[in-house]
C-alpha atoms as a PDB file:
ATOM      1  CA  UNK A   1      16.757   6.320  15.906  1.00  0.00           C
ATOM      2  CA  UNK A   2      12.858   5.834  14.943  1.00  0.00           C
ATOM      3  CA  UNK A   3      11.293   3.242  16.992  1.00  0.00           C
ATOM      4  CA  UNK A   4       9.390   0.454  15.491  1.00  0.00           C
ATOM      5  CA  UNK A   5       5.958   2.396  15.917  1.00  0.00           C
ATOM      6  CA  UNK A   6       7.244   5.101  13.953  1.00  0.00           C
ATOM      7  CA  UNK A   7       8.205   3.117  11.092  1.00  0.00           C
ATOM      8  CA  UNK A   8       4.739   1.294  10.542  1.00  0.00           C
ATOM      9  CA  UNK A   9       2.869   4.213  10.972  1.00  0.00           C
ATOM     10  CA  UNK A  10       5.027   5.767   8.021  1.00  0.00           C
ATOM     11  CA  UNK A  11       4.809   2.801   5.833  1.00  0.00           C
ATOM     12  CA  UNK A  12       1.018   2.407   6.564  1.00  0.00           C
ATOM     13  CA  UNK A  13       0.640   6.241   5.572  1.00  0.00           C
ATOM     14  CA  UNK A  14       2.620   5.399   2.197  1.00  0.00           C
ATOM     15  CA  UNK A  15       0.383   2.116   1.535  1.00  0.00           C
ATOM     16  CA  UNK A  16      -2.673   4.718   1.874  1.00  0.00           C
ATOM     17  CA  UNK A  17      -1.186   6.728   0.205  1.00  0.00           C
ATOM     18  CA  UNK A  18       0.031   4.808  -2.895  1.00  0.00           C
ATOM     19  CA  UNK A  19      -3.847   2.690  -3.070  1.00  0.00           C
ATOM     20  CA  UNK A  20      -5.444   6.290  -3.404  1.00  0.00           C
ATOM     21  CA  UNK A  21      -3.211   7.786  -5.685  1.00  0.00           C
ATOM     22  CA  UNK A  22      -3.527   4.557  -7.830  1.00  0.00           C
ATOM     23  CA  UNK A  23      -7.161   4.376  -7.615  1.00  0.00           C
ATOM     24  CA  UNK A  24      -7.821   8.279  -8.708  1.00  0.00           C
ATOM     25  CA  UNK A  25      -5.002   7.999 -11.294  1.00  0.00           C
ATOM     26  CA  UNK A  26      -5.926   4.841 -13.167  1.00  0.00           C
ATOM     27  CA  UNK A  27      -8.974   2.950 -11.698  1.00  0.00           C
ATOM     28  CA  UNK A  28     -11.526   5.487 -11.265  1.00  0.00           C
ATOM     29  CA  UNK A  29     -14.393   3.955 -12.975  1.00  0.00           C
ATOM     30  CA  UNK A  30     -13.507   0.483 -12.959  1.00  0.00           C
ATOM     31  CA  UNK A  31     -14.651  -1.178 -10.226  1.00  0.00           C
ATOM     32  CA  UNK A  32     -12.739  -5.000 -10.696  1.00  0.00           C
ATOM     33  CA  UNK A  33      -9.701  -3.206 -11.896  1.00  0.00           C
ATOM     34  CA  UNK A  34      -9.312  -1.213  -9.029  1.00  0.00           C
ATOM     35  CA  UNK A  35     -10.041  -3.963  -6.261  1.00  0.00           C
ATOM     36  CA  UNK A  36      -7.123  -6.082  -8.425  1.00  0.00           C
ATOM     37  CA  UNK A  37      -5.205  -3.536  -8.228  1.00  0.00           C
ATOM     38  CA  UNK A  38      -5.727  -2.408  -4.669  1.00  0.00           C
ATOM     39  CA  UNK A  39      -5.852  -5.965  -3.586  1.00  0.00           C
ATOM     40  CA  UNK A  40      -1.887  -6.434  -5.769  1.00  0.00           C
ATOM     41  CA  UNK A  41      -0.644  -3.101  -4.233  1.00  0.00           C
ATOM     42  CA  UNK A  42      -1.601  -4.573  -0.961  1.00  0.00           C
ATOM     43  CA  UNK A  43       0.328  -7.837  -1.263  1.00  0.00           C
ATOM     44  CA  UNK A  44       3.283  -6.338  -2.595  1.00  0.00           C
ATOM     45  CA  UNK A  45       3.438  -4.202   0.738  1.00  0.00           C
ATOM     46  CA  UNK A  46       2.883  -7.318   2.636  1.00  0.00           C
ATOM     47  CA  UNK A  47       5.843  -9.100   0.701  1.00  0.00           C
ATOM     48  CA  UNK A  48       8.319  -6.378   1.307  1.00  0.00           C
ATOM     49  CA  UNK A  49       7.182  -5.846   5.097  1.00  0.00           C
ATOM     50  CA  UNK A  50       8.087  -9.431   5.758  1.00  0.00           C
ATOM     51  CA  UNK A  51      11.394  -9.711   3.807  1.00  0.00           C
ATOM     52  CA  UNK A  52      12.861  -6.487   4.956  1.00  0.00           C
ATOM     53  CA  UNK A  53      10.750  -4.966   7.934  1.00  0.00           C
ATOM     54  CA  UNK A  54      10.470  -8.373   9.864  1.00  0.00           C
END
């Protein structure tokens, strides 16, 4: 079974993961719109950390 450490690291990698493909994808040259949506990516990781990683 993965430990605990294993399982952040992954999801961390996948939060990176999902912000940079986002911001080359759709946000490139809009600087507000990609900090909203970085900064709503972001929370929505937080949320489902807490309800099902907690």
């Amino acid at each position: 079974m993965m430990g605990i450490r294993t399982v952040v690291v992954v999801y961390l990698i996948a939060l990176i993961a999902i912000v940079v493909g986002a911001d080359v994808l759709f946000f490139r040259h809009h600087f507000w719109l990609r900090l909203a949506g970085n900064v709503g990516i972001v929370l929505i990781f937080i949320a489902f950390y807490f309800r099902y990683l907690k």
